[in-house]
N, C-alpha and C. Protein backbone atom coordinates (compact mmCIF):
# COMPACT_ATOMS: atom_id res chain seq x y z
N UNK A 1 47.90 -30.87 -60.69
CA UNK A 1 47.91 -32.22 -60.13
C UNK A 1 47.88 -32.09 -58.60
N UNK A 2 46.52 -32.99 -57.91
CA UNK A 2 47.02 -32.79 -56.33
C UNK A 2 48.35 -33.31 -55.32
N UNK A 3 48.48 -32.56 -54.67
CA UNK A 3 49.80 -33.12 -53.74
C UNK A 3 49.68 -34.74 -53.78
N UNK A 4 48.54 -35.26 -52.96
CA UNK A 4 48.88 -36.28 -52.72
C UNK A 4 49.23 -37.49 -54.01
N UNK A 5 48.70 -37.15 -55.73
CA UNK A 5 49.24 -37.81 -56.31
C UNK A 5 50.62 -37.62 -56.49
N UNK A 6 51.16 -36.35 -56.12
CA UNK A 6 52.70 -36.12 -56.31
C UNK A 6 53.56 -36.83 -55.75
N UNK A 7 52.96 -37.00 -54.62
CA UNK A 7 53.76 -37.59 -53.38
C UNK A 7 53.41 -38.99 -53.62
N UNK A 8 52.96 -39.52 -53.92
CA UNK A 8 52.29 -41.27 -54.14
C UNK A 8 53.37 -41.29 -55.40
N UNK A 9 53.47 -40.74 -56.21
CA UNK A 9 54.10 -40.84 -57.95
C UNK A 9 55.66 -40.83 -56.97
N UNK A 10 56.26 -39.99 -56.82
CA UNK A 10 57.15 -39.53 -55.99
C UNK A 10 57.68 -40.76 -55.04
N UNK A 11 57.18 -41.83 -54.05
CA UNK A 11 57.31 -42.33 -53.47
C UNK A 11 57.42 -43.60 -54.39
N UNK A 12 56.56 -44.17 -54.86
CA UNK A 12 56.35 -45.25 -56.21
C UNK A 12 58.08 -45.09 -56.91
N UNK A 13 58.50 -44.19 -57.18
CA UNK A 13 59.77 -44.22 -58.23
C UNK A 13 60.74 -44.61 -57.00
N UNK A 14 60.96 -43.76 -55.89
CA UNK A 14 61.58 -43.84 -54.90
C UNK A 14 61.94 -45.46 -54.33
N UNK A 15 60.99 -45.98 -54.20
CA UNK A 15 60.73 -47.36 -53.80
C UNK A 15 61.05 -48.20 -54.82
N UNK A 16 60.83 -48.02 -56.34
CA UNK A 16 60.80 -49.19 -57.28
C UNK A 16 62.67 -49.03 -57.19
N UNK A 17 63.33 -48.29 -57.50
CA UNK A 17 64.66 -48.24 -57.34
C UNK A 17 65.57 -49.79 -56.43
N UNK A 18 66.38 -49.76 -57.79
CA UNK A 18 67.52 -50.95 -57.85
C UNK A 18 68.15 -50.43 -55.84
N UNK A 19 67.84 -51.34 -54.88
CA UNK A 19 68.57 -51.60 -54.02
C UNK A 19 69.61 -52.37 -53.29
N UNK A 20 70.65 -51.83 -52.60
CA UNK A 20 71.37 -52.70 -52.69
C UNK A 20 71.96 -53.15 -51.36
N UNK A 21 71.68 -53.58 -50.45
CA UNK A 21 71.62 -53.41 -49.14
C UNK A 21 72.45 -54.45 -48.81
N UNK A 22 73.40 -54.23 -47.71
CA UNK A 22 74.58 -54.54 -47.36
C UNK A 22 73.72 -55.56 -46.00
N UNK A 23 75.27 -56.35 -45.51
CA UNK A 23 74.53 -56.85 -43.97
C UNK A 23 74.70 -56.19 -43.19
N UNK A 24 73.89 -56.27 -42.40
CA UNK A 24 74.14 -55.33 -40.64
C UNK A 24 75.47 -56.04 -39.88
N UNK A 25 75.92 -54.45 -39.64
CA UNK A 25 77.15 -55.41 -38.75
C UNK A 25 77.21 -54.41 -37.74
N UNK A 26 78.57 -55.05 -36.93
CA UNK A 26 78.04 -54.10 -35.69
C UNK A 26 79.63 -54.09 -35.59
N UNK A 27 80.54 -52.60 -34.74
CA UNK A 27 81.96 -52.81 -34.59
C UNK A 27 81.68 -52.32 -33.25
N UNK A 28 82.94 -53.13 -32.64
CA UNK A 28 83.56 -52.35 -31.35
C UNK A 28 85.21 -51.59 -31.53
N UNK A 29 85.27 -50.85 -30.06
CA UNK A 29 86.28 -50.63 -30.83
C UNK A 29 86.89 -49.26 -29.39
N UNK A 30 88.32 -49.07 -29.57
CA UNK A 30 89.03 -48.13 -28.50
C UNK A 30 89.31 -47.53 -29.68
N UNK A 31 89.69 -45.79 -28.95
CA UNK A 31 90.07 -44.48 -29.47
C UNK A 31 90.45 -43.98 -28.44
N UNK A 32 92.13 -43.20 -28.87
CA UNK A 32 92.52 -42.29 -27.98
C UNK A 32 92.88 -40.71 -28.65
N UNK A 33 93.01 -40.16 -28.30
CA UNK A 33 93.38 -38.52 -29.04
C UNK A 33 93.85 -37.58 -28.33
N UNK A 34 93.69 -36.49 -29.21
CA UNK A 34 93.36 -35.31 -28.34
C UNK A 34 92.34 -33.87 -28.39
N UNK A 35 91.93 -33.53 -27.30
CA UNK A 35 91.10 -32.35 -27.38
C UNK A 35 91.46 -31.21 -26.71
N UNK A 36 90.92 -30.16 -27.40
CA UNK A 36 90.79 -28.21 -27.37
C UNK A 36 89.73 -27.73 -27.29
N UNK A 37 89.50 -27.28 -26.29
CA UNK A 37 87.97 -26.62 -25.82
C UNK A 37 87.92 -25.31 -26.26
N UNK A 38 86.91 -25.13 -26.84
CA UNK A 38 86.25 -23.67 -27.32
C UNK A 38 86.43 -22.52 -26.42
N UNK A 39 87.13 -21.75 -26.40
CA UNK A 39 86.94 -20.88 -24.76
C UNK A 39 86.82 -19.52 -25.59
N UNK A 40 86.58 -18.56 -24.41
CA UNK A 40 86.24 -16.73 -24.43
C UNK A 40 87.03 -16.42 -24.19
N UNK A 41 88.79 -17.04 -24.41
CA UNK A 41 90.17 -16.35 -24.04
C UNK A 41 90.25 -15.70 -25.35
N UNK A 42 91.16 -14.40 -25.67
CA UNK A 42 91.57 -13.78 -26.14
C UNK A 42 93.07 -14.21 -26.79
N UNK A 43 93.73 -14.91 -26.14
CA UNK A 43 94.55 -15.43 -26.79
C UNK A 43 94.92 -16.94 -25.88
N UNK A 44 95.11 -18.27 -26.74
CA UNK A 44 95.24 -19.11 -26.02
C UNK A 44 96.38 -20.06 -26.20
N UNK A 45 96.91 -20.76 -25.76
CA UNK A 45 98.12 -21.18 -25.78
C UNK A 45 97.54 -22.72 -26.62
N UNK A 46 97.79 -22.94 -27.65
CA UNK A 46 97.40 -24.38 -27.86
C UNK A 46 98.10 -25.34 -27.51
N UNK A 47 99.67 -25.20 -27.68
CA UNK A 47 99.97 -26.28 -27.69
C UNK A 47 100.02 -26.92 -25.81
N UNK A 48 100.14 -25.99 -25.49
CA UNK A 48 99.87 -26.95 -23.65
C UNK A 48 98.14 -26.85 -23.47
N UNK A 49 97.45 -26.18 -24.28
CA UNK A 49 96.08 -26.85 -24.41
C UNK A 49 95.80 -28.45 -25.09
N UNK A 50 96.73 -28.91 -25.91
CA UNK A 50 95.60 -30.58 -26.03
C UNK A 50 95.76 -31.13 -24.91
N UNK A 51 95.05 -31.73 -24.52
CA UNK A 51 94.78 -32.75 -23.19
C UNK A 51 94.46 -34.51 -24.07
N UNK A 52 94.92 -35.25 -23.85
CA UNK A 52 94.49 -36.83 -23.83
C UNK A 52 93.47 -36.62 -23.70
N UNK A 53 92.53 -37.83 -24.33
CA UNK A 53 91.55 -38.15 -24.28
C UNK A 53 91.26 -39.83 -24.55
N UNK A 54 90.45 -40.78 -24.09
CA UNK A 54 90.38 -41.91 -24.81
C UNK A 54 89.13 -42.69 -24.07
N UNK A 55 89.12 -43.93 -25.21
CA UNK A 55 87.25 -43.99 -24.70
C UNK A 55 86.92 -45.37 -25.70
N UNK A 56 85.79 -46.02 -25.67
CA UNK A 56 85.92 -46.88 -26.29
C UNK A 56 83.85 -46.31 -27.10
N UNK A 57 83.66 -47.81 -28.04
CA UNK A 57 82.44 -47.47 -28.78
C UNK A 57 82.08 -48.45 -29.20
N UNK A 58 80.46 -48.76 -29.08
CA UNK A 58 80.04 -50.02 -30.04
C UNK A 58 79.48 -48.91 -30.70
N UNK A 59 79.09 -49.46 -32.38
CA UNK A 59 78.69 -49.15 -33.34
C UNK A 59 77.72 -50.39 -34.25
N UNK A 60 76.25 -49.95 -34.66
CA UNK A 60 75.73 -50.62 -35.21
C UNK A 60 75.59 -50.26 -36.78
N UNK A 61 76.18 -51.00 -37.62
CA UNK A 61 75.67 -50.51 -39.01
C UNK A 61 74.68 -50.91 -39.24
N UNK A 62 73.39 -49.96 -40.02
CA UNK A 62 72.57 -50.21 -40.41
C UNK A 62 72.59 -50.79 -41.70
N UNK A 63 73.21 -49.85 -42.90
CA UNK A 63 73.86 -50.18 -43.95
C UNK A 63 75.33 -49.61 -44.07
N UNK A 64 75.63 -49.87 -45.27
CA UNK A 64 77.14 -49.61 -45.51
C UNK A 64 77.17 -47.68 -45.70
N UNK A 65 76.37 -47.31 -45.06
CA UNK A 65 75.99 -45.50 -45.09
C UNK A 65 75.83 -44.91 -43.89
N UNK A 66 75.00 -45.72 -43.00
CA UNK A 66 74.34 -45.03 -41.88
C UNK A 66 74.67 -46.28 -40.36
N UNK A 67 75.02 -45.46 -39.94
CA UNK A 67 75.25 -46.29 -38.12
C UNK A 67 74.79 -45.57 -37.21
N UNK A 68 74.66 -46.14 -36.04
CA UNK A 68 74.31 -45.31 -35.02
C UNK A 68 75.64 -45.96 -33.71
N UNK A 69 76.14 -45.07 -33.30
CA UNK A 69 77.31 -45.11 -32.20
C UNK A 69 77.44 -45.14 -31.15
N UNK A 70 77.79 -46.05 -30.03
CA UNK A 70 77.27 -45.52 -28.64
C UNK A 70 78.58 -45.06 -27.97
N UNK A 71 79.05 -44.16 -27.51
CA UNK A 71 80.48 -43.64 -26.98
C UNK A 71 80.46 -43.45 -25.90
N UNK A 72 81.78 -44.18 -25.33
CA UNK A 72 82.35 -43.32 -23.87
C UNK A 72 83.61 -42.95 -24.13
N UNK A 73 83.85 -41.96 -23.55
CA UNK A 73 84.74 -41.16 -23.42
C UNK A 73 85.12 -40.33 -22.19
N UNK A 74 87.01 -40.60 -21.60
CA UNK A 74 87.19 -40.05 -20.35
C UNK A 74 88.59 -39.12 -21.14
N UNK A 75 88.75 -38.41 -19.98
CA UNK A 75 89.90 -37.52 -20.39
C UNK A 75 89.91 -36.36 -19.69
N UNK A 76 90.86 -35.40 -20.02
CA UNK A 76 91.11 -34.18 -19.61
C UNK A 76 90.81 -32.83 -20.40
N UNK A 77 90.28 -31.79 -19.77
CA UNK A 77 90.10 -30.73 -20.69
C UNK A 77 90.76 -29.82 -19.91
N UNK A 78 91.18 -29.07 -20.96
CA UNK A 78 91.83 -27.50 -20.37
C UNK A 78 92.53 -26.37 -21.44
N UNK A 79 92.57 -25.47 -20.32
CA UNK A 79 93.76 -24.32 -21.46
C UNK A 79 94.15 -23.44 -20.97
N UNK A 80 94.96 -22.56 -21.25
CA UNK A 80 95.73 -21.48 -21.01
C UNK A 80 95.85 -20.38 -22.14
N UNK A 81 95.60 -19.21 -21.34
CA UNK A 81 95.49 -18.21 -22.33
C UNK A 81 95.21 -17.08 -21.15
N UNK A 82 94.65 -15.86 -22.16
CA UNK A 82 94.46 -14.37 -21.69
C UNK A 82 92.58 -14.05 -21.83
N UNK A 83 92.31 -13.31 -21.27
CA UNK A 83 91.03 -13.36 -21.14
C UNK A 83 91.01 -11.87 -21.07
N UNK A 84 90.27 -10.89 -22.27
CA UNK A 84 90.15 -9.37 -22.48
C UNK A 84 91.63 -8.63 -22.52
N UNK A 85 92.35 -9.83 -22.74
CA UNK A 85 93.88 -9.16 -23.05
C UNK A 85 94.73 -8.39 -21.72
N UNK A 86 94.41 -9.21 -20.64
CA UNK A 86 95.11 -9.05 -19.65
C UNK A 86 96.23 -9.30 -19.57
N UNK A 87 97.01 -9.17 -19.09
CA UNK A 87 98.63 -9.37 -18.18
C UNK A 87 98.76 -10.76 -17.84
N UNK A 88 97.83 -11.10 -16.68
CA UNK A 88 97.89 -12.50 -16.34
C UNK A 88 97.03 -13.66 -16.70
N UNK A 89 98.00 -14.72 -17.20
CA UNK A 89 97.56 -16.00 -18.28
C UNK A 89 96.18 -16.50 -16.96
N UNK A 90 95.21 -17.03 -17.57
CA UNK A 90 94.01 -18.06 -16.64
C UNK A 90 94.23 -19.42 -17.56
N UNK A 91 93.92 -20.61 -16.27
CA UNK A 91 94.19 -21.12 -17.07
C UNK A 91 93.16 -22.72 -16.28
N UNK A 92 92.58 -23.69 -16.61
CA UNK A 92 91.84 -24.53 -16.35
C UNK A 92 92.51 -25.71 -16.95
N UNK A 93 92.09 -26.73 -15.73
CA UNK A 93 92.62 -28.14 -16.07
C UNK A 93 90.90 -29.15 -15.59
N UNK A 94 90.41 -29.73 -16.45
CA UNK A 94 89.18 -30.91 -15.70
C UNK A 94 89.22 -32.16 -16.68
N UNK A 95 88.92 -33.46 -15.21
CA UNK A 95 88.63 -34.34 -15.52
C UNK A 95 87.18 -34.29 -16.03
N UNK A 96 87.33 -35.08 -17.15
CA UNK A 96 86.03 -35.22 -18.26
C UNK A 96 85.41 -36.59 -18.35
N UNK A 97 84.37 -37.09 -18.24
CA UNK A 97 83.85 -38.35 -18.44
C UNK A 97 82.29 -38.18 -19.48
N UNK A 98 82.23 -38.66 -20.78
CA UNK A 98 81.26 -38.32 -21.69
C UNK A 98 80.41 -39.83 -22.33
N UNK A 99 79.32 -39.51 -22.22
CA UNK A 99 78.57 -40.69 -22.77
C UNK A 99 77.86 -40.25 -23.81
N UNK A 100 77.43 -40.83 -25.04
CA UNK A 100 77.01 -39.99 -26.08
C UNK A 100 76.27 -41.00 -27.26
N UNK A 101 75.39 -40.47 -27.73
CA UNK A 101 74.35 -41.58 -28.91
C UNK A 101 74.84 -41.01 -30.14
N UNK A 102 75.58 -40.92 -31.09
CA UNK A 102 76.03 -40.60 -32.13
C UNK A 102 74.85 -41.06 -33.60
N UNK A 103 74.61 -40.46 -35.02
CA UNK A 103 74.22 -41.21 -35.83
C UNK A 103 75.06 -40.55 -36.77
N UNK A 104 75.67 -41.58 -37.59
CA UNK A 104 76.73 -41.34 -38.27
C UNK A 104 76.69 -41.55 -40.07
N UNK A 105 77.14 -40.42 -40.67
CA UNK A 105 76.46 -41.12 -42.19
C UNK A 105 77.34 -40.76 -42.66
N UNK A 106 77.94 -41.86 -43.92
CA UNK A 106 78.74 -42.52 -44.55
C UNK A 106 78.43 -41.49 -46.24
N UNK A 107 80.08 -40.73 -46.70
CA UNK A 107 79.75 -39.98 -47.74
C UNK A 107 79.89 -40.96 -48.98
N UNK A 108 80.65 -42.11 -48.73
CA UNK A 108 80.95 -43.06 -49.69
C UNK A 108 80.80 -44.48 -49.03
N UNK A 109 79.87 -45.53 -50.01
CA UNK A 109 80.04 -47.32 -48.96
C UNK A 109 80.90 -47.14 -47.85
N UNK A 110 80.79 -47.77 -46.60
CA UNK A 110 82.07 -48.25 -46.05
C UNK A 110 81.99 -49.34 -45.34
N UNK A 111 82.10 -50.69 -45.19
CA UNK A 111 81.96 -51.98 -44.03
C UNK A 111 83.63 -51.94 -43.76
N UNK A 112 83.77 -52.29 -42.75
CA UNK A 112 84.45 -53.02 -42.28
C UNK A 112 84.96 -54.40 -42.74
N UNK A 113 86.17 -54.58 -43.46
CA UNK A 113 86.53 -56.03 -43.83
C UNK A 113 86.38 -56.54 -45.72
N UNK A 114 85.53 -55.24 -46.09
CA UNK A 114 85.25 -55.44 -47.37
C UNK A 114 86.17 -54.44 -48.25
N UNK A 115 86.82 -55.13 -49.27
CA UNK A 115 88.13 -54.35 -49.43
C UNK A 115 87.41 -52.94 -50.63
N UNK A 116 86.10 -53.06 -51.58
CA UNK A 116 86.22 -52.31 -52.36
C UNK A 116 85.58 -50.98 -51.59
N UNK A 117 85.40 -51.52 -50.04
CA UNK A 117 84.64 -49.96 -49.54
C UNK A 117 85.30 -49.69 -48.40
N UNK A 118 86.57 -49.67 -47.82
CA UNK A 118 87.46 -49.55 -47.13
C UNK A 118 87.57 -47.98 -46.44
N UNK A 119 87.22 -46.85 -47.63
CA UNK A 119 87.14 -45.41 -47.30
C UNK A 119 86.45 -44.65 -47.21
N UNK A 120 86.38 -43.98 -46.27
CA UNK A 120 84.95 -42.90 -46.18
C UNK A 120 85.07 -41.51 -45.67
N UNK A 121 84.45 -40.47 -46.24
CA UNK A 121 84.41 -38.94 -44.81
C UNK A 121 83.05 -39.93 -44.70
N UNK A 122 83.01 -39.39 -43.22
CA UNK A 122 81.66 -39.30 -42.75
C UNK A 122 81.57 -37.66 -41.66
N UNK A 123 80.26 -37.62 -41.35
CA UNK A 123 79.87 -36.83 -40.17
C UNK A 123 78.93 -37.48 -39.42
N UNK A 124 78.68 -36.89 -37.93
CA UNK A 124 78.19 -37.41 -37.27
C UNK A 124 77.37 -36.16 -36.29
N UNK A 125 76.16 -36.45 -35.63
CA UNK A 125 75.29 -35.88 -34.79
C UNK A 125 74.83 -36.76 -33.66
N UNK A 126 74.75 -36.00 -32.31
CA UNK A 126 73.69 -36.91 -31.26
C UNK A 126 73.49 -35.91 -29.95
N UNK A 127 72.94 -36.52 -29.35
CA UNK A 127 73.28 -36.01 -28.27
C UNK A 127 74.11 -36.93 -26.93
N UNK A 128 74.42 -36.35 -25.97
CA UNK A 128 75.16 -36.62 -24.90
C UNK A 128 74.95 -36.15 -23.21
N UNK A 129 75.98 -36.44 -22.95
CA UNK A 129 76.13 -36.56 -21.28
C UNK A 129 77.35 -36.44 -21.11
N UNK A 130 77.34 -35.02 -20.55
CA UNK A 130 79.29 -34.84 -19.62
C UNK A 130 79.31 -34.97 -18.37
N UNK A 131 80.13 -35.42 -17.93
CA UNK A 131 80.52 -35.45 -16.33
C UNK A 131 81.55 -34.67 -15.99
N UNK A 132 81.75 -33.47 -14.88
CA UNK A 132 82.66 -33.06 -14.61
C UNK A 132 82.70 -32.31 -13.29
N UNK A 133 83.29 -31.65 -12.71
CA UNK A 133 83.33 -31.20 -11.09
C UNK A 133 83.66 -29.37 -11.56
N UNK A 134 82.74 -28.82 -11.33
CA UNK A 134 83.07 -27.49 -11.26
C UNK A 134 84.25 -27.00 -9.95
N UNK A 135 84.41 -25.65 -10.16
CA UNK A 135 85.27 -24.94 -9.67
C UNK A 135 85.70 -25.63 -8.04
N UNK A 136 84.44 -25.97 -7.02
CA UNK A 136 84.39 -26.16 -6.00
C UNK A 136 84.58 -27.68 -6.18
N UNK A 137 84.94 -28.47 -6.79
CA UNK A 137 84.96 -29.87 -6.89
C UNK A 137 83.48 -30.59 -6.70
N UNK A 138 82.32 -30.10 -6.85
CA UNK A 138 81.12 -30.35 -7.04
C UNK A 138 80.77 -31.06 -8.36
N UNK A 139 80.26 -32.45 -8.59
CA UNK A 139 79.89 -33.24 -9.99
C UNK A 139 78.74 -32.00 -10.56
N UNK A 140 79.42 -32.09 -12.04
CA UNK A 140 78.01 -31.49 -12.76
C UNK A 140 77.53 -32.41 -13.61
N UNK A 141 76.54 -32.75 -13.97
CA UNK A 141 76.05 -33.18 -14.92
C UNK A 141 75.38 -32.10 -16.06
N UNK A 142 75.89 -32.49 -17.31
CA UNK A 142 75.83 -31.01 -18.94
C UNK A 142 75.48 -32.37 -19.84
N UNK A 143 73.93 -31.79 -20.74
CA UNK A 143 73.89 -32.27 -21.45
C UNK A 143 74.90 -31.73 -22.79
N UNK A 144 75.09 -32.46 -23.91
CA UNK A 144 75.56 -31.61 -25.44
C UNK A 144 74.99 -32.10 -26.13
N UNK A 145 75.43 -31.60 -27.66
CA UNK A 145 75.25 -31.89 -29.10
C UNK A 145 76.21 -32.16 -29.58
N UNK A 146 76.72 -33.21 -29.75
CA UNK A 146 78.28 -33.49 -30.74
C UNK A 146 77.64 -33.63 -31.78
N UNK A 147 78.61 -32.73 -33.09
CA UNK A 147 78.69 -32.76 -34.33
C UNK A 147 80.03 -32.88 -35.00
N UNK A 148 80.46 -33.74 -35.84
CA UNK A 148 81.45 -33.65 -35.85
C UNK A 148 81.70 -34.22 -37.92
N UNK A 149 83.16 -34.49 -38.07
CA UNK A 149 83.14 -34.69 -39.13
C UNK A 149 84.59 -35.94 -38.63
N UNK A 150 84.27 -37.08 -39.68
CA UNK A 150 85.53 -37.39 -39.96
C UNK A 150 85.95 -38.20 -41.30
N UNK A 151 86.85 -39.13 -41.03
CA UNK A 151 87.52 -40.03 -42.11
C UNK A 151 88.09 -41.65 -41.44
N UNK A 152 87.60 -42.65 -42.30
CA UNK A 152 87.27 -43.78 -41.85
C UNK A 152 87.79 -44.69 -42.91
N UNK A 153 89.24 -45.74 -42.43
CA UNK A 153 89.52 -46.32 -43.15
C UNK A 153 90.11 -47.62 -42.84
N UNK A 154 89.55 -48.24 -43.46
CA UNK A 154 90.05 -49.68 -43.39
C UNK A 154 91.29 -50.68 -43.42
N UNK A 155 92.40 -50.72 -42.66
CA UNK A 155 93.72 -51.17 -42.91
C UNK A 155 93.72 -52.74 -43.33
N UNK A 156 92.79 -53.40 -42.41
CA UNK A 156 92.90 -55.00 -42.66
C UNK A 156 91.58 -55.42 -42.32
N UNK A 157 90.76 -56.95 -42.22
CA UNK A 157 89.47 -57.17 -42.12
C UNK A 157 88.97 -56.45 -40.98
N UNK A 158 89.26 -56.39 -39.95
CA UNK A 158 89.00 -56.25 -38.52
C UNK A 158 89.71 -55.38 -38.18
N UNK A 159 90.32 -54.07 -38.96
CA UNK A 159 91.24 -52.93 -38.17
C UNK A 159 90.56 -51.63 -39.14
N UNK A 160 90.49 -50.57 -38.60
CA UNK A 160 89.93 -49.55 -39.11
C UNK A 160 90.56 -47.84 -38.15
């Protein structure tokens, strides 16, 4: 059989399928936490490594599966530790400012406000924009890749 009837047959079943499509909604919303930076120390002190973090986000649902996120995020990064197992601890403190396009997909339904889909893991991918001042207090601008994973749950119509 040629490809392209495979793919036509293939698409045809795909498409005839019972759908069930939710409304678009859109959330806003504040987050605060904390973060631990990846470092090349040898041994690192965590617990005076989390630093605050907090930031706010609109979010557009597409469906009750898939959103796309827009994030800011300010805060502090740093840590303390040993570096090739030296004697003396190194240790970094920076102000952080992050802007970031997230797309986020939903392992189970989830809206906002609707009680039978209240829970979800999700993960998430995008790219971004850090702001920060190297060593000499000079702004850098670093692009990234946030990937991340989480869990998403609904307490009341409008709280999550």
């Amino acid at each position: 059989m040629p490809l392209k009837r495979i793919v036509f047959k293939l698409l045809l079943i795909a498409f005839s399928a019972n759908l069930y499509a939710q409304q678009q909604t859109a959330d806003i919303g504040l987050f605060g936490g904390g973060a631990i930076p990846f470092t090349d120390y040898s041994k690192m002190n965590v617990a005076s490594s989390i630093k605050l973090n907090y930031g706010g986000f609109y979010r557009y649902n597409f469906n009750s599966r898939y959103s796309l996120r827009i994030n800011a995020l300010f805060g502090k990064v740093g840590a303390s530790g040993y570096m090739n197992n030296e004697l003396i601890p190194v240790f970094f403190n920076k102000n952080v400012f992050d802007l970031g396009a997230y797309f986020e997909i939903n392992y189970l339904d989830f809206l906002l406000g609707v009680e039978h889909m209240n829970f979800s893991p999700y993960v998430f991918y995008g790219l971004g924009l850090s702001f920060y001042p190297d060593a000499f207090g000079i702004p850098v601008i670093t692009g990234n890749i946030p990937i991340g994973t989480g869990v998403k749950y609904s307490f009341a119509k409008r709280w999550a």
